[in-house]
N, C-alpha and C. Protein backbone atom coordinates (compact mmCIF):
# COMPACT_ATOMS: atom_id res chain seq x y z
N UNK A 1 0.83 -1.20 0.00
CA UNK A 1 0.00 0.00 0.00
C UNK A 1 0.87 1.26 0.00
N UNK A 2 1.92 1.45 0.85
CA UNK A 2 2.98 2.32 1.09
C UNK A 2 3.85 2.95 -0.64
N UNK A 3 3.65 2.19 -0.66
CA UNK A 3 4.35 1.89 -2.39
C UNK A 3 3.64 3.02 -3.16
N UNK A 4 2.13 2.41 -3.37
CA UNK A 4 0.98 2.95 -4.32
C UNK A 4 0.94 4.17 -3.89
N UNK A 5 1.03 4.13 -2.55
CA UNK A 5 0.85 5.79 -2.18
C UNK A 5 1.80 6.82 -2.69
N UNK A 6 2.76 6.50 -2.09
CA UNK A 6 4.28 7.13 -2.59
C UNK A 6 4.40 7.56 -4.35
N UNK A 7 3.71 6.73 -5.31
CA UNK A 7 3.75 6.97 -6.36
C UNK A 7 3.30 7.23 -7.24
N UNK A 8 1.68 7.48 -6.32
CA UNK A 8 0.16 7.99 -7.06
C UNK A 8 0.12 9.60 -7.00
N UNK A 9 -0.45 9.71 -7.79
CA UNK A 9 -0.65 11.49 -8.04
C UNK A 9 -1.64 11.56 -7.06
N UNK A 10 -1.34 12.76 -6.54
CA UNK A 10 -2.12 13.27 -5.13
C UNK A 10 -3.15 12.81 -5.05
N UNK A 11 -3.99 13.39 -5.79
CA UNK A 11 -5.67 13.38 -6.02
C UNK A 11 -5.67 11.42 -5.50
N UNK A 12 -5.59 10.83 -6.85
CA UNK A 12 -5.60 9.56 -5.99
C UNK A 12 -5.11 9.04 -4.85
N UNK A 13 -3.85 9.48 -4.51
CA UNK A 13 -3.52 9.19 -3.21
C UNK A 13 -4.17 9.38 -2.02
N UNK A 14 -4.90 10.79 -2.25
CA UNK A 14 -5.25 10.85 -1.01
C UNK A 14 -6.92 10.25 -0.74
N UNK A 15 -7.34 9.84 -2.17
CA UNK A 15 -8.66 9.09 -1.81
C UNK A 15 -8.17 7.89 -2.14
N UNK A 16 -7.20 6.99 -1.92
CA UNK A 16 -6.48 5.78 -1.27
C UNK A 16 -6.39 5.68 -0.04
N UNK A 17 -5.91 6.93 0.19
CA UNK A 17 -5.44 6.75 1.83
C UNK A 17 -6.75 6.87 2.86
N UNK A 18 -7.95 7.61 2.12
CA UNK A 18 -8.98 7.93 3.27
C UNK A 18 -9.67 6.72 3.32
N UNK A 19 -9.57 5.84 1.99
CA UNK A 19 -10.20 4.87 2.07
C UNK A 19 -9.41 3.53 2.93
N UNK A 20 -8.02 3.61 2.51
CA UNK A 20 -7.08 2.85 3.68
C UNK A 20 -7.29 3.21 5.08
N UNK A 21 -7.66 4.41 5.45
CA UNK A 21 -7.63 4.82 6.76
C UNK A 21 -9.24 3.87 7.59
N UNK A 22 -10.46 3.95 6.63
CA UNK A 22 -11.74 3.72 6.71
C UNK A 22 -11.20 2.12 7.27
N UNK A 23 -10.12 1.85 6.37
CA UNK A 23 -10.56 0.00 6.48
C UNK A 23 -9.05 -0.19 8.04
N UNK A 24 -8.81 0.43 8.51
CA UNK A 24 -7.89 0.29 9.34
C UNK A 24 -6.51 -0.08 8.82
N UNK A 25 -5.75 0.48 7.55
CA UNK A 25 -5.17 -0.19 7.04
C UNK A 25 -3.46 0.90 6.59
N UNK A 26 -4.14 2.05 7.46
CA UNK A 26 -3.32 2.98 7.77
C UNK A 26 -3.54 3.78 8.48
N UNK A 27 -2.62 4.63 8.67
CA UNK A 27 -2.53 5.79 10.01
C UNK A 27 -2.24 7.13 8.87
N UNK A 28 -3.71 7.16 9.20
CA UNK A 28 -3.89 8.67 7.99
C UNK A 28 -3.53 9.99 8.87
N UNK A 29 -3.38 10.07 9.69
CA UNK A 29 -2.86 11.47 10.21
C UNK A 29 -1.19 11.29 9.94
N UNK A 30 -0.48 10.46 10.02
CA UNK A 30 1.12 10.21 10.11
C UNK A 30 1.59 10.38 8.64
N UNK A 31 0.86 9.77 7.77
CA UNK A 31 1.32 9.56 6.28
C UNK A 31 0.56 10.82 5.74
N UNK A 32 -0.43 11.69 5.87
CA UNK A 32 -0.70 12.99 5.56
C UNK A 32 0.28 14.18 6.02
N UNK A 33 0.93 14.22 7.13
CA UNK A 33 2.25 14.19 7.75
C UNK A 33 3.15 14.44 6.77
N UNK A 34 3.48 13.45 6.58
CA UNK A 34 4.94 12.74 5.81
C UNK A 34 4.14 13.44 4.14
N UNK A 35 3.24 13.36 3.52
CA UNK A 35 3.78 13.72 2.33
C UNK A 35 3.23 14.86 2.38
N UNK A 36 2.50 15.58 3.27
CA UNK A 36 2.43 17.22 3.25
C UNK A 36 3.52 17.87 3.48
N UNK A 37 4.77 17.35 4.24
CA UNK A 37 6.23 17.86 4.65
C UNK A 37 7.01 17.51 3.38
N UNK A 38 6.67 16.68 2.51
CA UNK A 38 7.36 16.17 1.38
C UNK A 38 7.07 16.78 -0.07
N UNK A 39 5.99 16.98 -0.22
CA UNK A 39 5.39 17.18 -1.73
C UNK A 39 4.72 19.19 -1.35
N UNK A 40 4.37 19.32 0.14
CA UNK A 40 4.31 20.95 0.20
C UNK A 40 3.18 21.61 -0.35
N UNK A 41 3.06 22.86 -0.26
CA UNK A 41 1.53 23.31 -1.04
C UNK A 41 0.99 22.44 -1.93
N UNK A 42 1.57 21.67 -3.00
CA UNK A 42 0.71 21.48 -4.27
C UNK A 42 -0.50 20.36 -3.49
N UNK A 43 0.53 19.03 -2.32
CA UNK A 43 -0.17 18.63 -2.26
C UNK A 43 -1.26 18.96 -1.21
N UNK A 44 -1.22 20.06 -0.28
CA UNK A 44 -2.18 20.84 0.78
C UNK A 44 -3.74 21.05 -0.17
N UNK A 45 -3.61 21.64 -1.50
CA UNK A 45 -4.26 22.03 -2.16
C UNK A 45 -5.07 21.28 -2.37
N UNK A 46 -4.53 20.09 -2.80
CA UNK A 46 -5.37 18.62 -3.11
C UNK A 46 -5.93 17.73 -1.88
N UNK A 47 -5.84 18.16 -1.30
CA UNK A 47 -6.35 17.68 0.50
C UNK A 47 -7.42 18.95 0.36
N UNK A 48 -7.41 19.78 0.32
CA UNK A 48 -8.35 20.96 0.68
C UNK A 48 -9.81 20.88 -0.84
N UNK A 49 -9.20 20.56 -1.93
CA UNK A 49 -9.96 19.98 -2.90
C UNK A 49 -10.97 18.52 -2.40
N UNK A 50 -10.15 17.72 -1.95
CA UNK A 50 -10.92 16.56 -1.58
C UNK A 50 -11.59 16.95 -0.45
N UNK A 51 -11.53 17.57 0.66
CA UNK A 51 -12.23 17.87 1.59
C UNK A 51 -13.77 18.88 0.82
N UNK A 52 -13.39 19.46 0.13
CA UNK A 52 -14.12 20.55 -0.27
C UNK A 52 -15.22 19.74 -1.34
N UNK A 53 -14.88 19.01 -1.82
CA UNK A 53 -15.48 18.08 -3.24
C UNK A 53 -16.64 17.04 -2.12
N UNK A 54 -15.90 16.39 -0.91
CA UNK A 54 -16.33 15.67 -0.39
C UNK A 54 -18.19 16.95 0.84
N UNK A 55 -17.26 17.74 1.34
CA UNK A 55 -18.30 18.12 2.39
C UNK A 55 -19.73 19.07 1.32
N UNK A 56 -18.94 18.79 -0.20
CA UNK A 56 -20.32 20.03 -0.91
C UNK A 56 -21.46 18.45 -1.66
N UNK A 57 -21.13 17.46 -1.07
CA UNK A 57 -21.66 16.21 -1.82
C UNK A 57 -21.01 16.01 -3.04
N UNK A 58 -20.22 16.24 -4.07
CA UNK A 58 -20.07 16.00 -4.91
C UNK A 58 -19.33 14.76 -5.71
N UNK A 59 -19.02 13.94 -4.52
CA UNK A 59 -18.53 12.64 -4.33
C UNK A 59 -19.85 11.83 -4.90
N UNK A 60 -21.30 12.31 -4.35
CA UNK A 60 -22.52 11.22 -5.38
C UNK A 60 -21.98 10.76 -6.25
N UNK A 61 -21.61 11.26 -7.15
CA UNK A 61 -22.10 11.09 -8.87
C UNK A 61 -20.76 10.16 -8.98
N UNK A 62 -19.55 10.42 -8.14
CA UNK A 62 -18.59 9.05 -8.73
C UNK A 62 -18.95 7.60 -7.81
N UNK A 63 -19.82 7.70 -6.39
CA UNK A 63 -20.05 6.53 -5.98
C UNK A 63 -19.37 6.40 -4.95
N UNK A 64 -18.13 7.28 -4.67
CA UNK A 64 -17.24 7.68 -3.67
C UNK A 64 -18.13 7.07 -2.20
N UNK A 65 -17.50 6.70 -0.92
CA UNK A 65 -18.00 6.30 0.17
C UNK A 65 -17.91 7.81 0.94
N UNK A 66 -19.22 7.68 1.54
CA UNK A 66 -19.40 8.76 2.72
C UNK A 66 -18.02 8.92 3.54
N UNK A 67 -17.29 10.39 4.07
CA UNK A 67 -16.17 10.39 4.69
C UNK A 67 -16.39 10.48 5.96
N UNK A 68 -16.11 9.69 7.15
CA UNK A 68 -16.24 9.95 8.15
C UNK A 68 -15.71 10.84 8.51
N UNK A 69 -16.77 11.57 9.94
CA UNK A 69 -16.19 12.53 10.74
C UNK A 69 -15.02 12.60 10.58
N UNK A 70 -14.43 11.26 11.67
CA UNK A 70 -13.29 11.30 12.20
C UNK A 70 -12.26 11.55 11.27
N UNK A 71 -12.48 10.99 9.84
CA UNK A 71 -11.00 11.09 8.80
C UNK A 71 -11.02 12.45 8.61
N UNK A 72 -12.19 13.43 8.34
CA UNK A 72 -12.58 14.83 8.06
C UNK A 72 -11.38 15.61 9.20
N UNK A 73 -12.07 15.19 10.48
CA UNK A 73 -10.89 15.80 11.55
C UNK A 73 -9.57 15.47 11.63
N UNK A 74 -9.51 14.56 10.86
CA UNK A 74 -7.49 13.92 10.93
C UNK A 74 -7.28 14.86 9.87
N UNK A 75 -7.89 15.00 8.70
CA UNK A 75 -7.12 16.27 7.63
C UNK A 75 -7.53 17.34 8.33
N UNK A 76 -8.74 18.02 8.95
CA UNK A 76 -8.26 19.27 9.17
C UNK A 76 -6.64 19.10 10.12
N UNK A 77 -6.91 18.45 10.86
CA UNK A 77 -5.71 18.88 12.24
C UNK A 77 -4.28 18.73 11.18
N UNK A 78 -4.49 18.15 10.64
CA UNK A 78 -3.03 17.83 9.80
C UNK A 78 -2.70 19.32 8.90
N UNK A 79 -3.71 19.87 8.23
CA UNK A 79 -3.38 21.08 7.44
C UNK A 79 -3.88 22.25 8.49
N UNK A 80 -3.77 22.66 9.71
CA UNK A 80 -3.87 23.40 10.75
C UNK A 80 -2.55 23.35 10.75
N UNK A 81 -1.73 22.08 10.84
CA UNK A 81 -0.05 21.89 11.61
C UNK A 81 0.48 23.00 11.18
């Protein structure tokens, strides 16, 4: 999984990781961490896109899974840091 992440373009990565996070299959506050300190604004932007895409509904129409609270609050606190 570590792999895919590391080498996926943001956008997918980070709806990999929320969905890895959903299934217990990562530690989405640590690895949001690590490639927000790594990759820097471009990828903040794309966290703030997916948050923004996700809380206006617009996730319907691809089938996307409802985001829990809790992952919602692991990205804000992470792009607060």
């Amino acid at each position: 999984l570590s792999v895919v992440l590391d080498r996926a373009p943001h956008a997918f990565a980070v709806e990999l990781a929320a969905l890895a996070a959903r299934r217990e299959y990562l530690n989405l506050e640590k690895w949001l961490q690590e490639r927000a300190a790594a990759a820097g604004a471009q990828f903040i932007g794309t966290c703030v896109r997916f948050l923004r895409m996700r809380a206006t509904g617009a996730e319907d129409s691809t089938g996307a899974p409802k985001l829990a609270v809790e992952t919602m609050a692991v990205f804000f606190k992470v792009l607060q840091a």
